[in-house]
N, C-alpha and C. Protein backbone atom coordinates (compact mmCIF):
# COMPACT_ATOMS: atom_id res chain seq x y z
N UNK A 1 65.66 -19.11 -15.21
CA UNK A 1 64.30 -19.20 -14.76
C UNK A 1 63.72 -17.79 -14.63
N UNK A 2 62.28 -17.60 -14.97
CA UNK A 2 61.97 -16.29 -15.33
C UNK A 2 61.26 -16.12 -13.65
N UNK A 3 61.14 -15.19 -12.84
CA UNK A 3 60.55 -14.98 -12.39
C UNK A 3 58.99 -14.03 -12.68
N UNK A 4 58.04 -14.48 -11.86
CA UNK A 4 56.76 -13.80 -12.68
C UNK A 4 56.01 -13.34 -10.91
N UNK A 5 55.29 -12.18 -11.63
CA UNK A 5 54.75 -11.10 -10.47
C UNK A 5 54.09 -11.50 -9.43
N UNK A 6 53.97 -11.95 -8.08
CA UNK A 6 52.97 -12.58 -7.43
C UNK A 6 51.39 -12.16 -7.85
N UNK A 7 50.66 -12.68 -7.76
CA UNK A 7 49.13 -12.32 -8.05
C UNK A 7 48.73 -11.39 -6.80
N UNK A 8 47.74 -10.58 -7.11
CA UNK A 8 47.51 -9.30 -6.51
C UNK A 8 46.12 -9.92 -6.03
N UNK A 9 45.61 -10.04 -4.78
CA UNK A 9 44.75 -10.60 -4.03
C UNK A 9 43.59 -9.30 -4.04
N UNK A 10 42.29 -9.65 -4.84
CA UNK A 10 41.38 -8.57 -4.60
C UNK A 10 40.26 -8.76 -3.74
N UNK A 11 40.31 -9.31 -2.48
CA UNK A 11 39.19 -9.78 -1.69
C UNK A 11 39.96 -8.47 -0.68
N UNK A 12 38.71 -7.98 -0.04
CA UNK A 12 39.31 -6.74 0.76
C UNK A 12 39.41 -7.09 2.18
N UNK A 13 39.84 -6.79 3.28
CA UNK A 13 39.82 -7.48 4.84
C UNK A 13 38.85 -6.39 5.18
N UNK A 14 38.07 -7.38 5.58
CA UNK A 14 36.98 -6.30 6.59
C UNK A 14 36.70 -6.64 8.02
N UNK A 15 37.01 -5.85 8.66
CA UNK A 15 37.47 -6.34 10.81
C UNK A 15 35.70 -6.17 11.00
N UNK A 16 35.02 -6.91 11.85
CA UNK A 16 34.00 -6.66 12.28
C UNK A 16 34.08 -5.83 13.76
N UNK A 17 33.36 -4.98 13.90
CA UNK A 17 33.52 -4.25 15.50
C UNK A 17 32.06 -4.82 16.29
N UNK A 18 32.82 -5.31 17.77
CA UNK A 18 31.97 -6.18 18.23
C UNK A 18 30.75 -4.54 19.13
N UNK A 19 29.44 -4.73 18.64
CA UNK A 19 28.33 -3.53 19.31
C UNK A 19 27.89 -4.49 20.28
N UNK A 20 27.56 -3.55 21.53
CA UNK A 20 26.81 -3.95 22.57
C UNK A 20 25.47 -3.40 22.29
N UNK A 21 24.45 -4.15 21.59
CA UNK A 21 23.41 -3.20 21.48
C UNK A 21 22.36 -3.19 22.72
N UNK A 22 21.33 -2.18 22.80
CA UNK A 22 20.71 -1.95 24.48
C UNK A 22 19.11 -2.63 23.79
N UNK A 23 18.69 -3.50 24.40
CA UNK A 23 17.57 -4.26 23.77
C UNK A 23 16.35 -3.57 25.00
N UNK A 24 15.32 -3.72 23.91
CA UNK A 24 14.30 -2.65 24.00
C UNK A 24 13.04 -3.60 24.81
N UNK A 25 12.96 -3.37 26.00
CA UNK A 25 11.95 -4.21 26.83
C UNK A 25 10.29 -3.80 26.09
N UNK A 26 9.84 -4.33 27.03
CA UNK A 26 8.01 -4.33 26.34
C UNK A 26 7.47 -3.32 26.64
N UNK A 27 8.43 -2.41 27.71
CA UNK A 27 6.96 -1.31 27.79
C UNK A 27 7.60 -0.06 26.79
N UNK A 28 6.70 0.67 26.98
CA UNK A 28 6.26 1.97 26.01
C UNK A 28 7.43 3.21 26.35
N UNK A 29 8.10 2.88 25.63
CA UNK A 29 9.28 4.50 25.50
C UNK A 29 8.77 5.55 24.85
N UNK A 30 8.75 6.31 25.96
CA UNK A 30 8.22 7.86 26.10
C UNK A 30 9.61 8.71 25.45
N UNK A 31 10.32 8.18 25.69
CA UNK A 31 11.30 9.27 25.16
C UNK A 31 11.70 9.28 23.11
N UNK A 32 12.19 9.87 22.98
CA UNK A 32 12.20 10.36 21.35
C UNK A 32 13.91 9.84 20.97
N UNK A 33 14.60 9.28 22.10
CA UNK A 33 15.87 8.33 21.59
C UNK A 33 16.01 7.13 20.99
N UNK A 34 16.84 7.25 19.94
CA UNK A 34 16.88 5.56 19.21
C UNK A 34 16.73 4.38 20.24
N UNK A 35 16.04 3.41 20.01
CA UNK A 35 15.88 2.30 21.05
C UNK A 35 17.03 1.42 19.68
N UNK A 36 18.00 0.91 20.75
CA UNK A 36 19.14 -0.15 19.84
C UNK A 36 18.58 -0.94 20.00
N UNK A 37 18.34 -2.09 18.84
CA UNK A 37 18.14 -3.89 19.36
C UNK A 37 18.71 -4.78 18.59
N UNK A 38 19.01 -5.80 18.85
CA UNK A 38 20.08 -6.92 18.55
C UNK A 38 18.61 -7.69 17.47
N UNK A 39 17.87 -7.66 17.55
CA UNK A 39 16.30 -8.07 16.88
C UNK A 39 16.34 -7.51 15.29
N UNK A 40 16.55 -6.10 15.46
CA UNK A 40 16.75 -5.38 14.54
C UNK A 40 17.39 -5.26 13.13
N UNK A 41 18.48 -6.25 13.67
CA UNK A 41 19.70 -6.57 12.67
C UNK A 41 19.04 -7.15 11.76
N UNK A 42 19.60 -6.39 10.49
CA UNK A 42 19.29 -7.27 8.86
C UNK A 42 20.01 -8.31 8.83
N UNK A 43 20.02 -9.14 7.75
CA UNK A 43 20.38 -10.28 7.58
C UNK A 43 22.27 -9.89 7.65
N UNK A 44 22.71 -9.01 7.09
CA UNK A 44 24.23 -8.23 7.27
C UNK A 44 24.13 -7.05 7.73
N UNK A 45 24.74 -7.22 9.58
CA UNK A 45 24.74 -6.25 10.16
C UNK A 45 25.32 -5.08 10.06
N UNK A 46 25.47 -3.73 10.11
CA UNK A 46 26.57 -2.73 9.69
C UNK A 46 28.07 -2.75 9.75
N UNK A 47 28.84 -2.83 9.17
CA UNK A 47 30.27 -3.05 9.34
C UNK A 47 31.12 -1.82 8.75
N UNK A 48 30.50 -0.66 8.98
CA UNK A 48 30.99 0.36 8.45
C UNK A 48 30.33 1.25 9.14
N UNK A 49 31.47 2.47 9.89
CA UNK A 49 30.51 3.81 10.51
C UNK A 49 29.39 4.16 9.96
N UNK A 50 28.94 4.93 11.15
CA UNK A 50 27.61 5.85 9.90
C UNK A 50 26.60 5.47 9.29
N UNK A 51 26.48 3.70 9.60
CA UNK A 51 25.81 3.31 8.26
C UNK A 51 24.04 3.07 9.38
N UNK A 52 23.52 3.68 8.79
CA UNK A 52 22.17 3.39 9.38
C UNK A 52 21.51 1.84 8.75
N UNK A 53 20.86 0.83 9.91
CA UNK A 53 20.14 -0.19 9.52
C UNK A 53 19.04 -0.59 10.60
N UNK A 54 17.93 -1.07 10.18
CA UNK A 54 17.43 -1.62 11.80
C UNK A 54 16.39 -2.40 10.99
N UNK A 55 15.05 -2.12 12.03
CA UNK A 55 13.67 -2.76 11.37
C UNK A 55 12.56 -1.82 11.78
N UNK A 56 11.50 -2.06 11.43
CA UNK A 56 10.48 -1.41 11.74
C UNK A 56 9.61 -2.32 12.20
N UNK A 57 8.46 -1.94 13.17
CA UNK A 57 8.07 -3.03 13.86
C UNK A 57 6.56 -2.06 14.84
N UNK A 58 5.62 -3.06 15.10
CA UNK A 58 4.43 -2.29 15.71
C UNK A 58 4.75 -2.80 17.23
N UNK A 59 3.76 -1.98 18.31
CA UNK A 59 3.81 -2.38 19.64
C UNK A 59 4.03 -3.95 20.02
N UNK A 60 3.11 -4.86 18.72
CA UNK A 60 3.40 -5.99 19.55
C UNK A 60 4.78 -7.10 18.62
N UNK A 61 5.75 -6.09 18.33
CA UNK A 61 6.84 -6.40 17.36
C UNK A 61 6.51 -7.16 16.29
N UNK A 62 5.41 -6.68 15.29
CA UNK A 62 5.28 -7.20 14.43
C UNK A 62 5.80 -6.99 13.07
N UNK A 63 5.86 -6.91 12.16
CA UNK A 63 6.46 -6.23 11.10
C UNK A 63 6.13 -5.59 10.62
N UNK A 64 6.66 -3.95 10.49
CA UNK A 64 6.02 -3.54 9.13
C UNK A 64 6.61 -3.17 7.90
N UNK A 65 5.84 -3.53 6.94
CA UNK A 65 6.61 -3.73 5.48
C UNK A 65 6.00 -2.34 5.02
N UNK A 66 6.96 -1.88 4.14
CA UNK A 66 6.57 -0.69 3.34
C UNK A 66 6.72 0.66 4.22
N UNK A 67 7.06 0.29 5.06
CA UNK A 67 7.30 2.17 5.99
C UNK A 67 8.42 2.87 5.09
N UNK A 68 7.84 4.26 5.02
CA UNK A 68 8.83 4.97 4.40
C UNK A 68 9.44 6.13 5.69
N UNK A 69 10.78 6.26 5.51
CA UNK A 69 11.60 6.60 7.00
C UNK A 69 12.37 7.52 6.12
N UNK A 70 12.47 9.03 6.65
CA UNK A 70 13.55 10.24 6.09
C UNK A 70 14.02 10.48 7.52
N UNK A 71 15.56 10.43 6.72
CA UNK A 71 16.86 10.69 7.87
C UNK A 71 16.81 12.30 7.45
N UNK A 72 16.41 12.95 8.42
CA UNK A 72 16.89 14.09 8.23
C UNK A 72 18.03 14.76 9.76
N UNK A 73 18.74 15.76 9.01
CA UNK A 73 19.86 16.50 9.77
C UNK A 73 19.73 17.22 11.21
N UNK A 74 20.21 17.71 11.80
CA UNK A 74 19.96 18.88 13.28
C UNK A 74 19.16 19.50 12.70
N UNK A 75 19.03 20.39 11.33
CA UNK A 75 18.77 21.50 10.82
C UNK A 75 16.94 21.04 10.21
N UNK A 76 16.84 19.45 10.30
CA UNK A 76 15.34 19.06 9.92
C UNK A 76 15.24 18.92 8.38
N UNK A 77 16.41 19.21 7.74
CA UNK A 77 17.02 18.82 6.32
C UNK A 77 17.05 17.60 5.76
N UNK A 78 15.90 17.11 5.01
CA UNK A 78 15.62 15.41 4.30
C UNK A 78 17.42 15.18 3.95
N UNK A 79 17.94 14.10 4.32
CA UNK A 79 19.85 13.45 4.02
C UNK A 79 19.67 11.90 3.41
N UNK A 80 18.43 11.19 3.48
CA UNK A 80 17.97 9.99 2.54
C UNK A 80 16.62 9.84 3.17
N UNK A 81 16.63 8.94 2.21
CA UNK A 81 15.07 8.33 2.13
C UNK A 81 14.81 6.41 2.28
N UNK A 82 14.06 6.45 2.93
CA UNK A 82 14.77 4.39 3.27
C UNK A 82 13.06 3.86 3.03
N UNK A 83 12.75 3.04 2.79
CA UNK A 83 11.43 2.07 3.07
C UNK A 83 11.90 0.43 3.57
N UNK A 84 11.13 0.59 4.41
CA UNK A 84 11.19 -1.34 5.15
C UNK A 84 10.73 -2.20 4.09
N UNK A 85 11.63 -3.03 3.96
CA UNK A 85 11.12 -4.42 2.90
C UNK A 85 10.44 -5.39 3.71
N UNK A 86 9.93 -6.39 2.90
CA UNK A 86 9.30 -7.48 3.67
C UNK A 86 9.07 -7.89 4.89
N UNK A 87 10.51 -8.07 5.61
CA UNK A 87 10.91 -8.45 6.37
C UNK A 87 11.31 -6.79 7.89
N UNK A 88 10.57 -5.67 7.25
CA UNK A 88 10.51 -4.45 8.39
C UNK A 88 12.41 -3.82 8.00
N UNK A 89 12.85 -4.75 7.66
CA UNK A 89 14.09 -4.13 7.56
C UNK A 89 14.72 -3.02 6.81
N UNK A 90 15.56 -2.19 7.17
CA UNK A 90 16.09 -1.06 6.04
C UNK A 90 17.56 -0.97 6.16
N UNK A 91 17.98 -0.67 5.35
CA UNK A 91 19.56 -0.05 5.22
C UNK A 91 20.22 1.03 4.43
N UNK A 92 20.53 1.74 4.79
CA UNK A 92 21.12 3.22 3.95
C UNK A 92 22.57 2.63 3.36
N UNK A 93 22.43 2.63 2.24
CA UNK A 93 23.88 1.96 1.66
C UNK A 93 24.96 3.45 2.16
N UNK A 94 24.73 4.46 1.67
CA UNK A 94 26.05 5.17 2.28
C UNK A 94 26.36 5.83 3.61
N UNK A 95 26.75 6.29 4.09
CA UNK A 95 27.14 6.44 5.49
C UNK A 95 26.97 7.53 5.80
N UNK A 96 26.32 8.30 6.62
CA UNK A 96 25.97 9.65 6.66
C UNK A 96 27.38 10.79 7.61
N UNK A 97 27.39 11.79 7.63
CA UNK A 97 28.09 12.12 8.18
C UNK A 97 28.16 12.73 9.68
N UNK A 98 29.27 12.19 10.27
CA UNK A 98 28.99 12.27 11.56
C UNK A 98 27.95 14.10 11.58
N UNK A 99 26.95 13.24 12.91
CA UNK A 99 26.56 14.92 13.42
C UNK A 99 25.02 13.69 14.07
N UNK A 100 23.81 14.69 14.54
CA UNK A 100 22.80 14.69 15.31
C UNK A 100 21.45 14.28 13.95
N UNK A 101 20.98 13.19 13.93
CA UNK A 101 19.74 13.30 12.88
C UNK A 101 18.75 12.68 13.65
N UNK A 102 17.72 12.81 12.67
CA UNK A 102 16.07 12.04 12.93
C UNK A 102 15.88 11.54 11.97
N UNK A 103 15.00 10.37 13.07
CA UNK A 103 14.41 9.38 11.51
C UNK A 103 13.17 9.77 11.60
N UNK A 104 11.96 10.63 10.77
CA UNK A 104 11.03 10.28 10.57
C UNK A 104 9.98 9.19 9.73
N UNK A 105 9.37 8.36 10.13
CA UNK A 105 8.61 6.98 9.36
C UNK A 105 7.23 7.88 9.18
N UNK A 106 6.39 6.94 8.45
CA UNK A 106 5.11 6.97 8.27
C UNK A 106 4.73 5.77 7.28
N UNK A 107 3.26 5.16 7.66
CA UNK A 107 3.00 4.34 6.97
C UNK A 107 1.36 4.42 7.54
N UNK A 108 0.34 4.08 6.23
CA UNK A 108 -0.71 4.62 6.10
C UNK A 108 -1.62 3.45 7.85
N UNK A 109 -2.20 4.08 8.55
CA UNK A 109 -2.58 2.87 9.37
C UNK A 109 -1.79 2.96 10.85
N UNK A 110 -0.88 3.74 10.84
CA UNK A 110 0.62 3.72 11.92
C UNK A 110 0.66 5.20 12.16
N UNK A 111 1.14 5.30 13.82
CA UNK A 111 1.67 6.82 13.78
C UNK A 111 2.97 6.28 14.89
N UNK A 112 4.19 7.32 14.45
CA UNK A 112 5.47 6.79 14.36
C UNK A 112 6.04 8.43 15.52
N UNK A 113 6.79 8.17 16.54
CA UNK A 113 7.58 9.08 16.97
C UNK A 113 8.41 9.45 16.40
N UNK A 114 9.35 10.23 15.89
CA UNK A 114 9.96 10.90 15.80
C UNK A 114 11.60 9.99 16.03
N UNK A 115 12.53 9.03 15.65
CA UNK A 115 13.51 8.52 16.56
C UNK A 115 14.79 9.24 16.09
N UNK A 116 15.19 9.72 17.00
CA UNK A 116 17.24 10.72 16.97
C UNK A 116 18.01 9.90 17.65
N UNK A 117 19.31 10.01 16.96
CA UNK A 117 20.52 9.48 17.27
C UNK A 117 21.36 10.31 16.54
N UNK A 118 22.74 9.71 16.73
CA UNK A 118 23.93 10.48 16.88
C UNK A 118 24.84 9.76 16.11
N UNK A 119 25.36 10.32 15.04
CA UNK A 119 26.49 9.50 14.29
C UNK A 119 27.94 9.62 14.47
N UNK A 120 28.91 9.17 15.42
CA UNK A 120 30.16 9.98 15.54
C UNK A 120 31.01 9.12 15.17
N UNK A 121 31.20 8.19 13.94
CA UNK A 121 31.95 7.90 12.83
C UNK A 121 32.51 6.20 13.73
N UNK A 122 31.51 6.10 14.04
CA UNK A 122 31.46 4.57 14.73
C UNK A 122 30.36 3.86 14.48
N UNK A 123 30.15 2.41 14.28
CA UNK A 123 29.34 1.57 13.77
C UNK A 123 27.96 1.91 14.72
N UNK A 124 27.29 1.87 13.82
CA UNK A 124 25.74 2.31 14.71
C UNK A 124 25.14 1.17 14.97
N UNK A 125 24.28 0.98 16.40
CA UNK A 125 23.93 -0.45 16.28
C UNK A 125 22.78 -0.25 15.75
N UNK A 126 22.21 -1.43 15.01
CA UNK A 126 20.40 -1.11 14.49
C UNK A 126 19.37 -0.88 14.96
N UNK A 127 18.83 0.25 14.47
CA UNK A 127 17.66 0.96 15.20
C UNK A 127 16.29 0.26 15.05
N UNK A 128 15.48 0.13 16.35
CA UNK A 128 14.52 0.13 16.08
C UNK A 128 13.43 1.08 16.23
N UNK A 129 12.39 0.57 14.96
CA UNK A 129 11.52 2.21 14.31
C UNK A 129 10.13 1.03 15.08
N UNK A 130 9.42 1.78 16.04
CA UNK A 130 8.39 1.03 16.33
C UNK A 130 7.39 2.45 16.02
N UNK A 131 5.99 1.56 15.39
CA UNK A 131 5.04 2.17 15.03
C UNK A 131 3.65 1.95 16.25
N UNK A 132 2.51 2.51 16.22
CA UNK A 132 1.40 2.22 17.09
C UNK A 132 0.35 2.12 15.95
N UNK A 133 -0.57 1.16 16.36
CA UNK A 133 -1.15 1.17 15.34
C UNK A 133 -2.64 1.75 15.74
N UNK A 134 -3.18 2.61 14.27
CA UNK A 134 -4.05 3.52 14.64
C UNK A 134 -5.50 2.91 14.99
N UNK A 135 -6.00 3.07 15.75
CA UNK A 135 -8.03 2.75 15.95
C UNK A 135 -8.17 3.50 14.92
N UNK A 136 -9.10 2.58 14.23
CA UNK A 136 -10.33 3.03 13.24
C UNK A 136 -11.76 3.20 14.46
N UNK A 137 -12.77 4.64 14.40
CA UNK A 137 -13.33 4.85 14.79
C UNK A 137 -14.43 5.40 13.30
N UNK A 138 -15.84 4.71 13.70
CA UNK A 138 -16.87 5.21 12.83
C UNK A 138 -17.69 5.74 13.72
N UNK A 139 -18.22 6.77 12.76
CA UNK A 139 -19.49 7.70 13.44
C UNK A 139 -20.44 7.38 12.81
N UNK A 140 -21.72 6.68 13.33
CA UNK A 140 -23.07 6.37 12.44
C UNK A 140 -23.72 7.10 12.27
N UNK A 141 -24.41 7.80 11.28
CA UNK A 141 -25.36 8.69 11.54
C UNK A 141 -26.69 8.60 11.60
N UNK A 142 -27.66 9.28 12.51
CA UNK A 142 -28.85 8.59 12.62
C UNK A 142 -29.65 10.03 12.28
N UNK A 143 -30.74 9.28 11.36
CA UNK A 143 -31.72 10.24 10.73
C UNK A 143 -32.62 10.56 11.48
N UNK A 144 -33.14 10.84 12.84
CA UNK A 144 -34.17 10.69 14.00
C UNK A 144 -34.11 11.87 14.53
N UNK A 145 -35.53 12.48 14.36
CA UNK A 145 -35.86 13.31 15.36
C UNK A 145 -35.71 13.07 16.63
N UNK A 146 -35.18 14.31 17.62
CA UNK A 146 -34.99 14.25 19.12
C UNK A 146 -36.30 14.30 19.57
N UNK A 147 -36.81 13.50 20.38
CA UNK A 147 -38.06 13.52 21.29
C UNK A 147 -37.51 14.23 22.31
N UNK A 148 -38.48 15.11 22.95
CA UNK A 148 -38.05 15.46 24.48
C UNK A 148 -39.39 14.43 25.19
């Protein structure tokens, strides 16, 4: 009887690490730290250090689609470039390396703080990028002589 090679199993094991993420109440964060939220999560949450994901979202958590967000370094050095899909969500497919970055957003209509966090080679929970949304203000102009 011939013996023959067992088959070589190519599905990979991947452990999920359970995040406590810190969910982001209604009022207005003054400070310039990542707000974590469990809300945030894409449809597949991060399962790998490093890996940046969240949503983008206005004061009254609405969505915003199309924000464009640069991770840049301590040093203020562009390290990727992300935009929110449909659904406000983003994900950096590769994993940045541990150290101190910022996310800067912008999207035409929105003005966006500044959000930093810290990568130290542990699953990041998903950030949320909240925007304010801008007043449109018009100035009319009036053709009229001043009477005194």
């Amino acid at each position: 009887m011939e013996e023959k090679p067992l088959p070589i199993s190519l599905t990979t094991q991947i452990q999920t690490q359970h995040v406590n993420p810190v969910i982001a109440g209604e009022e207005i964060v003054s400070t310039k730290e990542a707000i974590f939220s469990i809300d945030a999560t894409p449809p597949n949450p991060p399962t790998y250090p490093n890996v940046v994901v969240g949503q983008v979202v206005d004061e009254a958590r609405r969505i915003i689609e199309g924000a464009i967000m640069e991770v840049r370094d301590e040093y203020g050095r562009p390290i990727r470039a992300l935009r929110s899909n449909k659904l406000g969500h983003f994900v950096a497919v590769t994993p940045l390396d541990s150290g101190i970055y910022s996310i800067i957003s912008e999207k035409d209509g929105y003005q966006f703080m500044p959000v930093n966090f810290e990568a130290k080679g542990d699953i990041i929970p998903p950030i949320l990028v909240e925007g304010r949304k801008l007043v449109e203000t018009s100035v009319q102009e009036v053709n009229q002589p001043i009477v005194n």
